[in-house]
Protein backbone atom coordinates (compact mmCIF):
# COMPACT_ATOMS: atom_id res chain seq x y z
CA UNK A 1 50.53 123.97 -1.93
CA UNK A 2 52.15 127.73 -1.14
CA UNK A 3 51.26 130.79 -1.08
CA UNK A 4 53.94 133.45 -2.05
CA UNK A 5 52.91 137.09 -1.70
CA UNK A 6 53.78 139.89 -4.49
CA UNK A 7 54.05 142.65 -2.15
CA UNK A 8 55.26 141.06 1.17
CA UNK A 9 52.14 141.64 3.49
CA UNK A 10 51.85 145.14 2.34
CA UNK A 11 48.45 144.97 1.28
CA UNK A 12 45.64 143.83 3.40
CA UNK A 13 44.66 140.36 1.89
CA UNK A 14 40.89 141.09 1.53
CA UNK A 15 42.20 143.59 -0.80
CA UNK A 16 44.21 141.33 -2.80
CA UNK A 17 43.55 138.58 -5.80
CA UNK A 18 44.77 135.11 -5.34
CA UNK A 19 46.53 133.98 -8.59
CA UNK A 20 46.06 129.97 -8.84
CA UNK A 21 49.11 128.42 -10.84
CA UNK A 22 47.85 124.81 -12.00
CA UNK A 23 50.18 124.81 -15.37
CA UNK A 24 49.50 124.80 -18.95
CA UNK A 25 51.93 126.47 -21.83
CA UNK A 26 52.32 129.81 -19.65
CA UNK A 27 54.21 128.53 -17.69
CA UNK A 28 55.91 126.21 -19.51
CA UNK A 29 60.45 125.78 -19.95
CA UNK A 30 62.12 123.60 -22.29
CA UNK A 31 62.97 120.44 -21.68
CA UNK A 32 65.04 117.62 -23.60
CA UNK A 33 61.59 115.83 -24.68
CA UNK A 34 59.61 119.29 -25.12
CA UNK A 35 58.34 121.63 -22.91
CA UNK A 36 57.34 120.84 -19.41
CA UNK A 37 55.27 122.25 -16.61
CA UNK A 38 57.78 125.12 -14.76
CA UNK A 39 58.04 125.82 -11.34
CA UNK A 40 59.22 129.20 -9.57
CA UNK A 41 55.60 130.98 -11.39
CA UNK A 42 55.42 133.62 -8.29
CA UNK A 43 58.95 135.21 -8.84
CA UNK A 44 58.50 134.93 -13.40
CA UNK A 45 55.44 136.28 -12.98
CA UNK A 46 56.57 139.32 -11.03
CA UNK A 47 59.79 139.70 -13.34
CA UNK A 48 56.66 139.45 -16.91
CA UNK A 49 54.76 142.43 -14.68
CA UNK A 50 57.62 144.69 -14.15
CA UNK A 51 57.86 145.15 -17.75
CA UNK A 52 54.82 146.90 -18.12
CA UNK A 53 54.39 150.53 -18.42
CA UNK A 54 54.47 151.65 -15.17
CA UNK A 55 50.92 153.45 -15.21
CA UNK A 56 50.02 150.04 -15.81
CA UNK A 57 51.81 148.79 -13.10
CA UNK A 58 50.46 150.85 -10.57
CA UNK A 59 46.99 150.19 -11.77
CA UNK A 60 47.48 146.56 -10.93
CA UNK A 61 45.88 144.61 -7.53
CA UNK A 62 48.29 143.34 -5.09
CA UNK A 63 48.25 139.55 -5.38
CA UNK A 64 49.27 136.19 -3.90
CA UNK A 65 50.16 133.45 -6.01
CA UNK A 66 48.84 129.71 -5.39
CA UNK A 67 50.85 127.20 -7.00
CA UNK A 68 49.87 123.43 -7.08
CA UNK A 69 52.69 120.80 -6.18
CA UNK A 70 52.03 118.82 -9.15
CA UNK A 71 51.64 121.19 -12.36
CA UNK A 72 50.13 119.58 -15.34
CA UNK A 73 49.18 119.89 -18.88
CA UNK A 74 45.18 121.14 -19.09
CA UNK A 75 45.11 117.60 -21.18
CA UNK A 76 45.31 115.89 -17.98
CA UNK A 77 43.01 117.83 -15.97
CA UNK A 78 40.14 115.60 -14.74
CA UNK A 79 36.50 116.24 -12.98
CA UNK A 80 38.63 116.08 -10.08
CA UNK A 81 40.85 118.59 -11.10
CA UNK A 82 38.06 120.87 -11.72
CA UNK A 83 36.50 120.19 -7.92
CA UNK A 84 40.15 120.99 -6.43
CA UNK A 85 40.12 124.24 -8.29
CA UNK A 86 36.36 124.85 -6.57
CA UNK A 87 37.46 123.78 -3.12
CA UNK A 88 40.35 126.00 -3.03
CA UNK A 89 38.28 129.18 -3.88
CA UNK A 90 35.68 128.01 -1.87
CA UNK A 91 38.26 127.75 1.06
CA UNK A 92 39.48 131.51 0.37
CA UNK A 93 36.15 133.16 -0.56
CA UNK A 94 36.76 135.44 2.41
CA UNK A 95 40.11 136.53 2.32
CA UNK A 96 40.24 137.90 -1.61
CA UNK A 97 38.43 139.97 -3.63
CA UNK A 98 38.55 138.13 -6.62
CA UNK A 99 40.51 134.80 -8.23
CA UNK A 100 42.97 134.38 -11.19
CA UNK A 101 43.29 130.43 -12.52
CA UNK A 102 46.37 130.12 -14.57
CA UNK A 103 45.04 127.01 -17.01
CA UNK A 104 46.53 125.63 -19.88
CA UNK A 105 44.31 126.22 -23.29
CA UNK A 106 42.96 123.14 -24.27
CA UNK A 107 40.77 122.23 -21.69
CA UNK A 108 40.92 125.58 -19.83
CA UNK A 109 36.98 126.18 -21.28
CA UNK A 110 35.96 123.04 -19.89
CA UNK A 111 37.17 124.22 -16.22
CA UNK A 112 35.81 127.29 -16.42
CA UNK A 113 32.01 125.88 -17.32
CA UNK A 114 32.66 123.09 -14.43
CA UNK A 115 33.57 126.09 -11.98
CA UNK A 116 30.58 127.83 -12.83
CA UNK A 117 28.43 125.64 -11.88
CA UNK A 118 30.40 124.46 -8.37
CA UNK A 119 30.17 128.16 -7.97
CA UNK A 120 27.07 129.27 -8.36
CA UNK A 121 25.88 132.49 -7.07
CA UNK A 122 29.83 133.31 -6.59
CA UNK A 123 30.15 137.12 -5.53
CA UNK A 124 33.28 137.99 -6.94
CA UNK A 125 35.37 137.18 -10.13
CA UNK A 126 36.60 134.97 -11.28
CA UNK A 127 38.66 134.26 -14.03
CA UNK A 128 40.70 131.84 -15.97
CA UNK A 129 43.47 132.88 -18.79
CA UNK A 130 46.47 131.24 -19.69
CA UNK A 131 48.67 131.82 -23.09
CA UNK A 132 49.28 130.11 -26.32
CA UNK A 133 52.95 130.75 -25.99
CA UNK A 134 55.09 130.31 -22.79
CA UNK A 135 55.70 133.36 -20.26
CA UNK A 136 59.48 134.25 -21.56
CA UNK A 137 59.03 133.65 -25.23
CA UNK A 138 59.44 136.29 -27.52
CA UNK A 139 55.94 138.05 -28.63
CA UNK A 140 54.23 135.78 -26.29
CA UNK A 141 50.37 136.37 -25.32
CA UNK A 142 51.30 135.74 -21.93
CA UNK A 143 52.04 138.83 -20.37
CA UNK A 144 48.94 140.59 -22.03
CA UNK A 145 46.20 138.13 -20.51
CA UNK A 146 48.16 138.13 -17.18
CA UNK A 147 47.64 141.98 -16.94
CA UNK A 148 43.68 141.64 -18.00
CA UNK A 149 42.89 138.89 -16.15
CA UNK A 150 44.01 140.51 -12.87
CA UNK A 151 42.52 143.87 -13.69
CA UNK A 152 39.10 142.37 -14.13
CA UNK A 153 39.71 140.05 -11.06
CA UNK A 154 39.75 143.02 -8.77
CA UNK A 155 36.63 144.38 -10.36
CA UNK A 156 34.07 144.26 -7.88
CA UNK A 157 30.54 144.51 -10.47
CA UNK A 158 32.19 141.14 -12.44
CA UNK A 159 30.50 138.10 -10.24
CA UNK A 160 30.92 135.36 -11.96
CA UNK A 161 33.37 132.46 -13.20
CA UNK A 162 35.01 134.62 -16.91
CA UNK A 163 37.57 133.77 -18.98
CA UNK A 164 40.30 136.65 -20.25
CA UNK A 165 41.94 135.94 -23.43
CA UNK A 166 43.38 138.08 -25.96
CA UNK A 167 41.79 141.53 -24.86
CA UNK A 168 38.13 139.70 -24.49
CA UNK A 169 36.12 138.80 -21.09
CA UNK A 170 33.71 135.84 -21.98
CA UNK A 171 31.34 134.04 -19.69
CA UNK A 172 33.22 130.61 -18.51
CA UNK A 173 29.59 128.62 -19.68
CA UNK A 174 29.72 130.46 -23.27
CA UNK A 175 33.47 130.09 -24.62
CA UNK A 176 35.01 127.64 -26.50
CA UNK A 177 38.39 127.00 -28.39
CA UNK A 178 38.28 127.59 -32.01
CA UNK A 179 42.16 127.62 -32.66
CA UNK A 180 45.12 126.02 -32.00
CA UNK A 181 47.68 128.72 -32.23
CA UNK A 182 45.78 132.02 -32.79
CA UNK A 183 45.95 134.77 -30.11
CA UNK A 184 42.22 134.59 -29.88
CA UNK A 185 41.84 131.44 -29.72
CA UNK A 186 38.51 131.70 -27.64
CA UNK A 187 35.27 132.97 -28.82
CA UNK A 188 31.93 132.61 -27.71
CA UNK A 189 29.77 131.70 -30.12
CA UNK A 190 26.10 132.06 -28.62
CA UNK A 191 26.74 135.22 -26.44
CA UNK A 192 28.57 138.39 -26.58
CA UNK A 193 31.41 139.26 -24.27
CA UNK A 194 31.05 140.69 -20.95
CA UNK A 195 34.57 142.95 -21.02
CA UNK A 196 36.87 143.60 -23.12
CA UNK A 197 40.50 145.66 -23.03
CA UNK A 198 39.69 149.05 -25.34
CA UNK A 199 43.09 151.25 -25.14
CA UNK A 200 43.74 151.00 -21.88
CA UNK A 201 40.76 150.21 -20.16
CA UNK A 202 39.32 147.22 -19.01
CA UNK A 203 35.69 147.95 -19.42
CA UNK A 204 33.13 145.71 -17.66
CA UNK A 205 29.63 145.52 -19.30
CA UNK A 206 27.07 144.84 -16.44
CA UNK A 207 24.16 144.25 -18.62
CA UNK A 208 25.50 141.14 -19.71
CA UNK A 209 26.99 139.57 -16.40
CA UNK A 210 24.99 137.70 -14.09
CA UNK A 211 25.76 140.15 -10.91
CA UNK A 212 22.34 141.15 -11.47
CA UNK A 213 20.94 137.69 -11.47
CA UNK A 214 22.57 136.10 -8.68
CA UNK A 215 21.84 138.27 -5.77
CA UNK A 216 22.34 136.85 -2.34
CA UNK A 217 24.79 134.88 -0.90
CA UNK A 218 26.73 132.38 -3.16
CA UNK A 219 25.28 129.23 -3.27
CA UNK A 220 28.00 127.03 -3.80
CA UNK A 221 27.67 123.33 -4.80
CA UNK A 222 30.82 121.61 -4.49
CA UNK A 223 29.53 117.91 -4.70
CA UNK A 224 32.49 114.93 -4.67
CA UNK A 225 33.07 114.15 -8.04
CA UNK A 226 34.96 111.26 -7.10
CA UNK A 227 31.86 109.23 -8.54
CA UNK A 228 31.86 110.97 -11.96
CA UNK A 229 35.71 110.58 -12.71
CA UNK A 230 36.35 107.51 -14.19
CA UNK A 231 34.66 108.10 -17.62
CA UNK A 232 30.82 107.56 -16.31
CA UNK A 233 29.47 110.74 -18.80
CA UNK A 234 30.15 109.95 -21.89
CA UNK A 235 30.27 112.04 -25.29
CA UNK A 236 29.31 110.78 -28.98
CA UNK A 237 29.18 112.74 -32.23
CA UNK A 238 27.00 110.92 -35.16
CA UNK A 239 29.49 110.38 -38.00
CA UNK A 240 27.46 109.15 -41.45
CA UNK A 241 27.01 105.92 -40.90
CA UNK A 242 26.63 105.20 -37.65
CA UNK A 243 25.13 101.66 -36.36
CA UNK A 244 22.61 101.00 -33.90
CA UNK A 245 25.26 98.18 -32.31
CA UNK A 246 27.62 100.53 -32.40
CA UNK A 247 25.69 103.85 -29.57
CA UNK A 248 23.91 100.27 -27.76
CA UNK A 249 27.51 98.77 -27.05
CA UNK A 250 28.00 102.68 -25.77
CA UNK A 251 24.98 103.44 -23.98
CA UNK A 252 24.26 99.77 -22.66
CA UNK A 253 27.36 99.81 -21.00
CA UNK A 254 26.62 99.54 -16.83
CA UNK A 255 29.35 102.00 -16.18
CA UNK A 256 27.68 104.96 -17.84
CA UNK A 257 25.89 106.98 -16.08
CA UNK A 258 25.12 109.84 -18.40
CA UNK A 259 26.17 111.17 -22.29
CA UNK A 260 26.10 114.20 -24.25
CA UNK A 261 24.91 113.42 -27.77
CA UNK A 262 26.03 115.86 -30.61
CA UNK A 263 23.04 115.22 -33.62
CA UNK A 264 23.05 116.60 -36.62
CA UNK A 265 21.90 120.61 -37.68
CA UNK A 266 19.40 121.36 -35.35
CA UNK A 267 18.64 117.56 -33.97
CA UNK A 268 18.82 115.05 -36.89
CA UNK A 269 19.47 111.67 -36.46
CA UNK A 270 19.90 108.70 -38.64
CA UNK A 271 16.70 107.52 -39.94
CA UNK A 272 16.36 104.46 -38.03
CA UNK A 273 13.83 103.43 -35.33
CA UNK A 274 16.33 101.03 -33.80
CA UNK A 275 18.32 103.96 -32.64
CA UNK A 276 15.22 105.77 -31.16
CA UNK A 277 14.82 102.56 -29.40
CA UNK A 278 18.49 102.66 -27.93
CA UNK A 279 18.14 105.86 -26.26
CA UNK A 280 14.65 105.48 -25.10
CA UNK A 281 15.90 102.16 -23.38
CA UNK A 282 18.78 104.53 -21.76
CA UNK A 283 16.65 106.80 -20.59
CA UNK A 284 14.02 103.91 -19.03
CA UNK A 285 17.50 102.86 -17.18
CA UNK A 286 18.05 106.13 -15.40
CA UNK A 287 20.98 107.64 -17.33
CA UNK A 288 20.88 111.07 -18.00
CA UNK A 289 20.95 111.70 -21.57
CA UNK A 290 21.27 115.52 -23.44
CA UNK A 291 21.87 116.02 -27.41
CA UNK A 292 23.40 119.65 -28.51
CA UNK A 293 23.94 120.21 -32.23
CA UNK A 294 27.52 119.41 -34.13
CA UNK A 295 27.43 123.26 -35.53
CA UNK A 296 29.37 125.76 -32.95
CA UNK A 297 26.17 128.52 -33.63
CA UNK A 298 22.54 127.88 -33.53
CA UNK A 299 20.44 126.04 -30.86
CA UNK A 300 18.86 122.56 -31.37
CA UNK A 301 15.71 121.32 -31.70
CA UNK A 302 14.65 118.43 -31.63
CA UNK A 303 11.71 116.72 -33.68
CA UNK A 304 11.81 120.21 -36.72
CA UNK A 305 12.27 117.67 -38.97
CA UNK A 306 11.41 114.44 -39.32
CA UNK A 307 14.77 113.01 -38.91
CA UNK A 308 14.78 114.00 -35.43
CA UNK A 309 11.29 113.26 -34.27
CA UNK A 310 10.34 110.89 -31.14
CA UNK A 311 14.27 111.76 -29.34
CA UNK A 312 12.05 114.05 -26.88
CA UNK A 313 9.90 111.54 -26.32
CA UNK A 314 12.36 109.22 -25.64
CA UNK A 315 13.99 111.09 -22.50
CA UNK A 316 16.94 112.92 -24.83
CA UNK A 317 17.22 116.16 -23.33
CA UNK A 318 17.72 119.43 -25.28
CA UNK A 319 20.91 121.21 -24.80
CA UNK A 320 19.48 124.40 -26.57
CA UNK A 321 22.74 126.55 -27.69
CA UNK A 322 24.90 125.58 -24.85
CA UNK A 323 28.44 124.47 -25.84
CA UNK A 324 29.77 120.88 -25.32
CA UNK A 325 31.66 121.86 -22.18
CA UNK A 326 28.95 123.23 -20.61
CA UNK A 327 26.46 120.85 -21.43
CA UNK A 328 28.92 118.45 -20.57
CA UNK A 329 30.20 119.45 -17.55
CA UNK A 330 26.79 120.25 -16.43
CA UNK A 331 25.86 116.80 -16.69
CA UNK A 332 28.62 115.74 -14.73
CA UNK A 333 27.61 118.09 -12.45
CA UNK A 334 24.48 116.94 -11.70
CA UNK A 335 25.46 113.14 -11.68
CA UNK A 336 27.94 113.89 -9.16
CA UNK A 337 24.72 115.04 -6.85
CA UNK A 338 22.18 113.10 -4.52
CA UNK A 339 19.60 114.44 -6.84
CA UNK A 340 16.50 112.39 -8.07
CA UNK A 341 16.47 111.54 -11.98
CA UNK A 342 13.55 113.95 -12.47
CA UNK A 343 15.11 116.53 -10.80
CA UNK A 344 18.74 116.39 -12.53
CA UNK A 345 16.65 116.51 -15.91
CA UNK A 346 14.61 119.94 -14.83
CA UNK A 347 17.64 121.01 -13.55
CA UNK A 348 19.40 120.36 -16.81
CA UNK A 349 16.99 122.23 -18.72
CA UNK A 350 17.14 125.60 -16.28
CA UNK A 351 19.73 127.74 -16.92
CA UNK A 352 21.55 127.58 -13.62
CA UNK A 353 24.61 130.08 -14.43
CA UNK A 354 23.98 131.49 -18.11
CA UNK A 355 24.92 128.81 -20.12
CA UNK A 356 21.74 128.56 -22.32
């Protein structure tokens, strides 16, 4: 990895934001199969900048610019992806006032909700935007969430892991993608956003941050995810239909470790004992096991109605509103720890960075 300075040294670096370039459509060139990954971010990045109004310009941080040897499409990022991201803010906490991760789209929600919780407690922003059009494309996003995701990265009341899209500031645990080539192609749809671009401000909104709720020093849990990696938390959606045979072959299997179940409305299930049975066995096992509903709004719960009764009692955990990422990543999370099974479920049902 490098690190290439905007302003040559001029600026002191505690001053500064680090800009993290792991790849993704922003920075992406043509290519004789398609677009690729590009190198050389540091020096198009600078060139996007310089086009802005120059009382934008000037309101700008000075800014380095990380850039991974091996760039990738977000559809290849893995858990271990996500802890290399942590490590290397971790590793820099004290030399920048705030980060910028340049993603790619599609699984650029997912790293933010994984970050959050390696990051816990985090004292300084932190936020992930990327673009649904490349960096020198005409009318591209781009340069826009460049400009707002480093203005809010130097604001010193945002403490927490945010992601900047299309003039909106949403909480890394709370977003999800809703569009494949929109402009705002993130929303959040259990919480409101925490900032948003109005004119030409960048307004914070304290109230709804967690700078208020994570006093103290950060409280960082960067666990080895090397034992999560290889596809031990699963994910199922019920489709109509669904066997018992088939979510046993699933949960049976001695390579899981954990799954996120997405029921029906607000926690239905098939009305079959067999598949009460399935999970409860599961559960008996040791695997961590968490149901959120299939509908992007509302929360779950489980045992309203009848088709969803006994899946509490049989060790499925409740997910409340939280979206898949975060429930998912959270129980990757925890797996990844030298936690007790008791305590990864109580920990699973706290809200440990605002994502339920």
């Amino acid at each position: 990895m490098s690190i290439n300075s905007a302003l040559m040294k001029a600026t002191p670096t505690q001053e500064r934001v680090l800009v993290i370039y792991t790849g993704g459509t922003i920075g992406m060139q043509p290519n004789t199969t398609g677009l690729i990954p590009g190198g050389n971010f540091q020096a198009r990045m600078a060139d996007a900048l310089s086009r802005l109004p120059l009382v934008h310009q000037h309101a700008l941080p000075a800014y380095d610019v990380l850039s991974y040897p091996s760039l990738i499409d977000s559809s290849a990022a893995t858990p271990l992806t996500w802890q290399q991201i942590a490590k290397d803010i971790a590793a820099r906490l004290a030399t920048y006032r705030g980060f910028v991760v340049i993603h790619g789209t599609d699984t650029l929600s997912w790293s933010a909700s994984s970050l959050a919780y390696q990051l816990q407690g985090i004292d300084r922003p932190v936020v992930l935007t990327g673009s649904m059009y490349p960096l020198e494309t005409a009318n591209s996003d781009a340069l826009d969430n460049l400009h707002g995701a480093l203005r809010f990265a130097a604001n010193a009341e945002l403490k927490e892991v945010a992601i900047y899209f299309s003039n909106v500031l949403l909480r890394g645990t709370r977003a999800i993608k809703q569009h494949t080539e929109a402009f705002d192609a993130f929303f959040s749809p259990s919480y409101p956003c925490i900032g948003e671009r109005v004119g030409d401000d960048f307004i914070y909104y304290p109230s709804r941050g967690l700078g208020f709720q994570q006093r103290g020093a950060p409280r960082f849990e960067l666990a080895d995810y090397q034992a999560v990696s290889n596809g031990d938390v699963i994910r199922l959606t019920l489709w109509p239909g669904i066997a018992v045979w088939q979510l046993e072959t699933l949960l049976n299997d001695s390579r899981v470790k954990g799954a996120l179940l997405q029921l029906w409305g607000a926690g239905n299930i098939p009305n079959d004992p067999a598949i009460i049975d399935v999970i409860a066995n599961a559960s008996g096992e040791g695997k961590l096991l968490a149901a959120i509903s299939q509908c992007p709004q509302g929360s779950i719960h489980m045992g309203e109605y009848a088709a969803g009764h006994g899946l509490a009692e049989a060790g499925l955990l409740s997910g409340g509103n939280m979206t898949p990422e975060a429930a998912f990543t959270k129980l990757t999370h925890l797996l990844a720890q030298p936690l007790s099974l008791d305590d990864r479920r109580q920990r699973f049902l706290t809200s440990l960075v605002g994502e339920r």
